[in-house]
PDB file of N, CA and C in Angstrom:
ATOM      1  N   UNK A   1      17.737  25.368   7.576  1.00  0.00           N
ATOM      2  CA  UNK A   1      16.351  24.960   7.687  1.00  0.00           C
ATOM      3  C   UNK A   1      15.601  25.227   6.371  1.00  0.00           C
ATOM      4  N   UNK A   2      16.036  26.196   5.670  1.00  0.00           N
ATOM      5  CA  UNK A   2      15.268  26.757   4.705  1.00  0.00           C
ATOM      6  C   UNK A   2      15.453  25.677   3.142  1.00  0.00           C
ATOM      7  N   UNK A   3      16.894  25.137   2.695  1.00  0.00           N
ATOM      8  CA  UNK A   3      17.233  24.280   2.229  1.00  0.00           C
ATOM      9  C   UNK A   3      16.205  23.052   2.659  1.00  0.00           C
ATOM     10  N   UNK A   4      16.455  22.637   3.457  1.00  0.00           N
ATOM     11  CA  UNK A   4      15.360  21.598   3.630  1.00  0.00           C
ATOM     12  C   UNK A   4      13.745  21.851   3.682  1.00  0.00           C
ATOM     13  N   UNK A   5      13.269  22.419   4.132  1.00  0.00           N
ATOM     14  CA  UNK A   5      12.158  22.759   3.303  1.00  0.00           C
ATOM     15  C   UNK A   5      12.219  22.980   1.816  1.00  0.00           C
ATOM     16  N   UNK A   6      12.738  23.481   1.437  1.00  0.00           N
ATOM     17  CA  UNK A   6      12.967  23.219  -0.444  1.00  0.00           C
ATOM     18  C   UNK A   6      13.336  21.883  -0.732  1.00  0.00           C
ATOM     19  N   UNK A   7      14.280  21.474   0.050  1.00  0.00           N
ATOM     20  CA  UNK A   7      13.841  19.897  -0.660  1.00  0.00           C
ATOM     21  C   UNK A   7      12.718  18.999  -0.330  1.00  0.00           C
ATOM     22  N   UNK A   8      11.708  19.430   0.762  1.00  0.00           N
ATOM     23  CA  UNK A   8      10.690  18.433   1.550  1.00  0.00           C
ATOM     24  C   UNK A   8      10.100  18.630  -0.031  1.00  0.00           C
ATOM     25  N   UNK A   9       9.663  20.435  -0.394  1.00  0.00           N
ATOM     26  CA  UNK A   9       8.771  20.742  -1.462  1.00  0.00           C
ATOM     27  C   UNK A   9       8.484  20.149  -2.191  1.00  0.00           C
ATOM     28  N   UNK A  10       9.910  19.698  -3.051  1.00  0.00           N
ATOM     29  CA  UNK A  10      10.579  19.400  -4.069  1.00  0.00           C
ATOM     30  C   UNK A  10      10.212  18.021  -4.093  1.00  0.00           C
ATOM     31  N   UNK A  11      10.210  17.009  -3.049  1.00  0.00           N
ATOM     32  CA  UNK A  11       9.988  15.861  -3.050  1.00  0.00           C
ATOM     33  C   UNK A  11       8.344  15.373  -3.386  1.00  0.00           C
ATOM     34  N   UNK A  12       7.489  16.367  -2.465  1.00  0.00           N
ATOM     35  CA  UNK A  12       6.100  16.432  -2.457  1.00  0.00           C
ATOM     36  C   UNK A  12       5.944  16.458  -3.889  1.00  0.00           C
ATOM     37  N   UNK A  13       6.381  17.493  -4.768  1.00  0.00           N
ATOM     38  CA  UNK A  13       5.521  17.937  -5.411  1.00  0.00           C
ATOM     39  C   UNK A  13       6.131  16.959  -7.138  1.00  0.00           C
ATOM     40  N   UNK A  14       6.640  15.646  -6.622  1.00  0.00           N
ATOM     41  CA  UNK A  14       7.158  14.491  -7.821  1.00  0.00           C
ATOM     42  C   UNK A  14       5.924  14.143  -7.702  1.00  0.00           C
ATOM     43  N   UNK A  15       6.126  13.538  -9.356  1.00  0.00           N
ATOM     44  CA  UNK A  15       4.642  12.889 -10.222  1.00  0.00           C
ATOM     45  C   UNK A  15       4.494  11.845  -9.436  1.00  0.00           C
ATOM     46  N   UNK A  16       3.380  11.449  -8.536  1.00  0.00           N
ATOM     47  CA  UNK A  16       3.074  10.498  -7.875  1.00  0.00           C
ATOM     48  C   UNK A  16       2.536   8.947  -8.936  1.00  0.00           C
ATOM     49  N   UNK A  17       2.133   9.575  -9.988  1.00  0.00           N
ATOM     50  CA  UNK A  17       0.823   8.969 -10.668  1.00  0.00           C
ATOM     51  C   UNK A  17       2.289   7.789 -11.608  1.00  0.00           C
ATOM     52  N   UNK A  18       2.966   7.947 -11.967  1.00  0.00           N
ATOM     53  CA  UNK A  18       3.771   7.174 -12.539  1.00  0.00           C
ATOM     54  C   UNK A  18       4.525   5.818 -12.524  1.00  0.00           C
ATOM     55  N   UNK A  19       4.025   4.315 -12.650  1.00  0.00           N
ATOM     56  CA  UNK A  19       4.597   3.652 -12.561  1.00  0.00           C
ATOM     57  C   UNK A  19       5.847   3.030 -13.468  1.00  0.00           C
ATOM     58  N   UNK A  20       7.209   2.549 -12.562  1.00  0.00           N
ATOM     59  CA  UNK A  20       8.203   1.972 -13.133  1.00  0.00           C
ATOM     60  C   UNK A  20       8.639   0.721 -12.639  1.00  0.00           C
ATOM     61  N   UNK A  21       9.263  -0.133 -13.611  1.00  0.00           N
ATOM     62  CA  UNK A  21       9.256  -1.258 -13.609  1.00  0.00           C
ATOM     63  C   UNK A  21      10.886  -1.269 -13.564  1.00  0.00           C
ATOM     64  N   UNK A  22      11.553  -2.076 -12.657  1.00  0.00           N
ATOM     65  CA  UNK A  22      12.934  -2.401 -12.505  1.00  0.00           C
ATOM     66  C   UNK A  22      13.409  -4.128 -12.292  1.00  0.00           C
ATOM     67  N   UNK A  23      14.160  -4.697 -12.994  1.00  0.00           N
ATOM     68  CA  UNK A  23      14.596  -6.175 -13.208  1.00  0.00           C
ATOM     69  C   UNK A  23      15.891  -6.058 -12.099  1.00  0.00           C
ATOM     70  N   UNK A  24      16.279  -6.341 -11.496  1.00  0.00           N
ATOM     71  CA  UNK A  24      16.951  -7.332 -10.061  1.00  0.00           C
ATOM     72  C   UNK A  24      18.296  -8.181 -11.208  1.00  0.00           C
ATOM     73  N   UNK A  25      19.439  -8.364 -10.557  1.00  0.00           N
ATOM     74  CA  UNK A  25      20.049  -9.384 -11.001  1.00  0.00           C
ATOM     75  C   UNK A  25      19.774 -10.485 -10.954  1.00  0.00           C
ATOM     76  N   UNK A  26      19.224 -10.503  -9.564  1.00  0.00           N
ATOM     77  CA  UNK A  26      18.085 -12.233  -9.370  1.00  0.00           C
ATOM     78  C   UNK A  26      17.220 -12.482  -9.803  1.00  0.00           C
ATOM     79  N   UNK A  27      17.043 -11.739 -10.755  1.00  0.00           N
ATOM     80  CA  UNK A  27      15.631 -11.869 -11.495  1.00  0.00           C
ATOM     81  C   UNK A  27      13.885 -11.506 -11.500  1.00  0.00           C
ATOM     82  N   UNK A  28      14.433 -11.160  -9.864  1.00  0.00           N
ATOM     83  CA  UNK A  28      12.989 -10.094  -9.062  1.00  0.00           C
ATOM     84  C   UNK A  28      12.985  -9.047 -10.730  1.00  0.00           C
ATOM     85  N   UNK A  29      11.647  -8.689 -10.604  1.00  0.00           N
ATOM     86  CA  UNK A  29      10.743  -7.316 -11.005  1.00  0.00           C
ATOM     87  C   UNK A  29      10.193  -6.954 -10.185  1.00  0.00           C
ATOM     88  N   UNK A  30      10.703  -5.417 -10.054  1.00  0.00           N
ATOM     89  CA  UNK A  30      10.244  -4.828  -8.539  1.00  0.00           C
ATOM     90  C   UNK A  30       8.934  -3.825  -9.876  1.00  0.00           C
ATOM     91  N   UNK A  31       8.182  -3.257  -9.368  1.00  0.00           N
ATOM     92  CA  UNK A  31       7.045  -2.506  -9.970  1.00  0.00           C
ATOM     93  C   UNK A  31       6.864  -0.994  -8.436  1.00  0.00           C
ATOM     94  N   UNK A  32       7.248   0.041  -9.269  1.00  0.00           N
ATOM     95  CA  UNK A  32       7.522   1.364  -8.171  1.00  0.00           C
ATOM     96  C   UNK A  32       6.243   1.806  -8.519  1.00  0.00           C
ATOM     97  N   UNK A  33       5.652   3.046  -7.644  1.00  0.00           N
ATOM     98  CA  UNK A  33       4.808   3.578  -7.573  1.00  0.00           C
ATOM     99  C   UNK A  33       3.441   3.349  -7.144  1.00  0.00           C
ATOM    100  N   UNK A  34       3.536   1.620  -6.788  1.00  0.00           N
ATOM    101  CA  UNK A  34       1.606   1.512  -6.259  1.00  0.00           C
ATOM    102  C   UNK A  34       1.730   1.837  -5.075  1.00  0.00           C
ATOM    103  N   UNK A  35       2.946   1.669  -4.234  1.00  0.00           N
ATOM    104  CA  UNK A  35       3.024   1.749  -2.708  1.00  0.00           C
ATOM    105  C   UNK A  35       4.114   2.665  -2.264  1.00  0.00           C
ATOM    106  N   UNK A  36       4.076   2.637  -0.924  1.00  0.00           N
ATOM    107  CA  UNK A  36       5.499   3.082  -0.442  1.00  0.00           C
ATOM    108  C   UNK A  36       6.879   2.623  -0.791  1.00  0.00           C
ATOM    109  N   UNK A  37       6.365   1.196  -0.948  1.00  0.00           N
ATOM    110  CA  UNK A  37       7.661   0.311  -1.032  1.00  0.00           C
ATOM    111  C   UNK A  37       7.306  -0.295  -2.492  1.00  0.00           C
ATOM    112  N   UNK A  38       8.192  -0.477  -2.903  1.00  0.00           N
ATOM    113  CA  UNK A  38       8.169  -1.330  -4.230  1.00  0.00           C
ATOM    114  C   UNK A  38       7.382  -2.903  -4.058  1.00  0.00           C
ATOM    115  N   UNK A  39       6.532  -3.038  -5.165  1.00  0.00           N
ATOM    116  CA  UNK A  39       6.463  -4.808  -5.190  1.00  0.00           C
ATOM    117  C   UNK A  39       7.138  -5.364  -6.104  1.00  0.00           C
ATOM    118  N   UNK A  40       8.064  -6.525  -5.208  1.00  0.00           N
ATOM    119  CA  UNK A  40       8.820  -7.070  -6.256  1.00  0.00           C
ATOM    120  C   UNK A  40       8.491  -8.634  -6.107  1.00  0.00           C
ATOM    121  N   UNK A  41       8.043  -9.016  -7.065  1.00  0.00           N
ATOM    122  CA  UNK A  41       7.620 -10.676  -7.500  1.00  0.00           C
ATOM    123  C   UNK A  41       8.912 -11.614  -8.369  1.00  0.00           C
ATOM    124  N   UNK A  42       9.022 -12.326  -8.504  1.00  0.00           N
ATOM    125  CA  UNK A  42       9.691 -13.284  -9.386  1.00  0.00           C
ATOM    126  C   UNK A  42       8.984 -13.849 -10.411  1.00  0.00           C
ATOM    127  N   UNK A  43       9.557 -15.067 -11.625  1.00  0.00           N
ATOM    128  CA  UNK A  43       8.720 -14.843 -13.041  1.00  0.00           C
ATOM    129  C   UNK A  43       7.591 -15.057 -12.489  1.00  0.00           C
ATOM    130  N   UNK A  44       7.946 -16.682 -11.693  1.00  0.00           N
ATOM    131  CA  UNK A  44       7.181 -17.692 -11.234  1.00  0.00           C
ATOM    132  C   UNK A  44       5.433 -16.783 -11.031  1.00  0.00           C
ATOM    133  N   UNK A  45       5.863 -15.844  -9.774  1.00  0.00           N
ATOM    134  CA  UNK A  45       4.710 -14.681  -9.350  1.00  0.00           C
ATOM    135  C   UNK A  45       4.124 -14.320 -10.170  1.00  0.00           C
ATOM    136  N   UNK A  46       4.942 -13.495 -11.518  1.00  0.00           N
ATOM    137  CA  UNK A  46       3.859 -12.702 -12.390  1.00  0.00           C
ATOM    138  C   UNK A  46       3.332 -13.316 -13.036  1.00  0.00           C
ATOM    139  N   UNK A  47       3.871 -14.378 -13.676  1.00  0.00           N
ATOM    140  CA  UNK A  47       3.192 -15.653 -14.415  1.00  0.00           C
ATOM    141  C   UNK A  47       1.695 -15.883 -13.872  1.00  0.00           C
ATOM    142  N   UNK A  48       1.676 -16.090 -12.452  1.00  0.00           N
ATOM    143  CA  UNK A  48       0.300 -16.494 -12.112  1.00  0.00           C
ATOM    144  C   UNK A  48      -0.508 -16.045 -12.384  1.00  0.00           C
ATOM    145  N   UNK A  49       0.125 -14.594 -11.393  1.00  0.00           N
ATOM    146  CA  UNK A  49      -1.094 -13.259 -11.761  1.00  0.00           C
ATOM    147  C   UNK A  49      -1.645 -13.347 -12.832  1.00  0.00           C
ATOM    148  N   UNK A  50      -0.788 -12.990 -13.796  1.00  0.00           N
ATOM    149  CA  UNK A  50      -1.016 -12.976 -15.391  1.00  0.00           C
ATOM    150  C   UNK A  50      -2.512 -13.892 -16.012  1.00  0.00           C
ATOM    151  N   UNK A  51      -2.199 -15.335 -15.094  1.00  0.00           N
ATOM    152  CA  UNK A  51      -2.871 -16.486 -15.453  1.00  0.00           C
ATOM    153  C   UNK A  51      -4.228 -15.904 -15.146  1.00  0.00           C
ATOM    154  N   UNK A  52      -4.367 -15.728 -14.095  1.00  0.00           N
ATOM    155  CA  UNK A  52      -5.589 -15.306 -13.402  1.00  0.00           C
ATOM    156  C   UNK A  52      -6.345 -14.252 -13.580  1.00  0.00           C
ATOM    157  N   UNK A  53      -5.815 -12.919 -14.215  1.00  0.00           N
ATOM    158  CA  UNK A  53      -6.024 -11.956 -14.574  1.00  0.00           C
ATOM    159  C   UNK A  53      -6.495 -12.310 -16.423  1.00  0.00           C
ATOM    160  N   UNK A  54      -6.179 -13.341 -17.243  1.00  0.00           N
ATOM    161  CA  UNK A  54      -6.933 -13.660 -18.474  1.00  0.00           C
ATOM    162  C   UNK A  54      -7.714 -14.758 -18.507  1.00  0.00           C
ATOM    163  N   UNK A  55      -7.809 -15.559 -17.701  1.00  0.00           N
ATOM    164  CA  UNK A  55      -8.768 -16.716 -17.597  1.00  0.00           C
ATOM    165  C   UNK A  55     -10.321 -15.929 -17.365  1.00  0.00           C
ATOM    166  N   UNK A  56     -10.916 -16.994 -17.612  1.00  0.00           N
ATOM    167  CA  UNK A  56     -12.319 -16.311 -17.389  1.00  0.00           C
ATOM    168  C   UNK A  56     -13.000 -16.370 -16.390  1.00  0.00           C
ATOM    169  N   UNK A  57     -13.602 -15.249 -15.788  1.00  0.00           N
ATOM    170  CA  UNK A  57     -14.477 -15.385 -14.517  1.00  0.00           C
ATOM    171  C   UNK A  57     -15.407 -15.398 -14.534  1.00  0.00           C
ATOM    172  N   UNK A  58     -15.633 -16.505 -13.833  1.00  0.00           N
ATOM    173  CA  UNK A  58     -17.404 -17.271 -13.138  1.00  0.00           C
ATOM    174  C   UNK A  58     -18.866 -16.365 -13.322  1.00  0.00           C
ATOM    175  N   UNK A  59     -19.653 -16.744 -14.444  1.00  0.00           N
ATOM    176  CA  UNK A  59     -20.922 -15.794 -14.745  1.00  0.00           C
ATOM    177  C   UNK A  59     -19.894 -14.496 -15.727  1.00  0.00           C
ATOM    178  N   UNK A  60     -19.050 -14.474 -16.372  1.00  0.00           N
ATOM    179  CA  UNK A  60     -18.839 -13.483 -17.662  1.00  0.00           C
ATOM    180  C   UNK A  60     -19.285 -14.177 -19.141  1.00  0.00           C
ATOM    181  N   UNK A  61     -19.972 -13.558 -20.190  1.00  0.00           N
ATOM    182  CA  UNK A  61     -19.954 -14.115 -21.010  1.00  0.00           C
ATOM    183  C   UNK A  61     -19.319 -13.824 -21.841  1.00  0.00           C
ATOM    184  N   UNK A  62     -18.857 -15.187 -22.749  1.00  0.00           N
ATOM    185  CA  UNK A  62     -17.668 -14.830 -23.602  1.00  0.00           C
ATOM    186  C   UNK A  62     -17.770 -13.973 -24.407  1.00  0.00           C
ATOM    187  N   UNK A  63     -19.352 -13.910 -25.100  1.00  0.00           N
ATOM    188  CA  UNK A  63     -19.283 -12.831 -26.143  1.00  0.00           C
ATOM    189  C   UNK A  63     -19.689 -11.224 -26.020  1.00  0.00           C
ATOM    190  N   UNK A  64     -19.789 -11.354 -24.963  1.00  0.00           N
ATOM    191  CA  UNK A  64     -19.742 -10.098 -24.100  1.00  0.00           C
ATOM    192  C   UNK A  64     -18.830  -8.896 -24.377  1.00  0.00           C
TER     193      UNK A  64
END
């Protein structure tokens, strides 16, 4: 019992704050650390994001 409590500890007390990025043979990119579970997108996916995340949004000014 005591072993396992040292490892529950041990588990708790990993750097939560750290994200990592892992490539798939299929070509998924999984991205660890925002969730429980990994998000894994394809290019197609991040591409978008990407798109959407530098385009400009509605009422920003450019020279802002």
């Amino acid at each position: 019992m005591e072993r396992l409590r040292a490892e529950n500890a041990q588990l708790k007390s990993k750097d939560k704050g750290g994200l990592t990025l892992k490539v798939s043979e299929k070509g998924g990119v999984s991205l660890y650390g925002m969730r429980r579970f990994p998000v894994t997108l394809y290019k197609e996916q991040w591409l978008r994001i990407l798109e959407r995340t530098m385009a400009p949004h509605p009422g920003e000014c450019a020279g802002d």
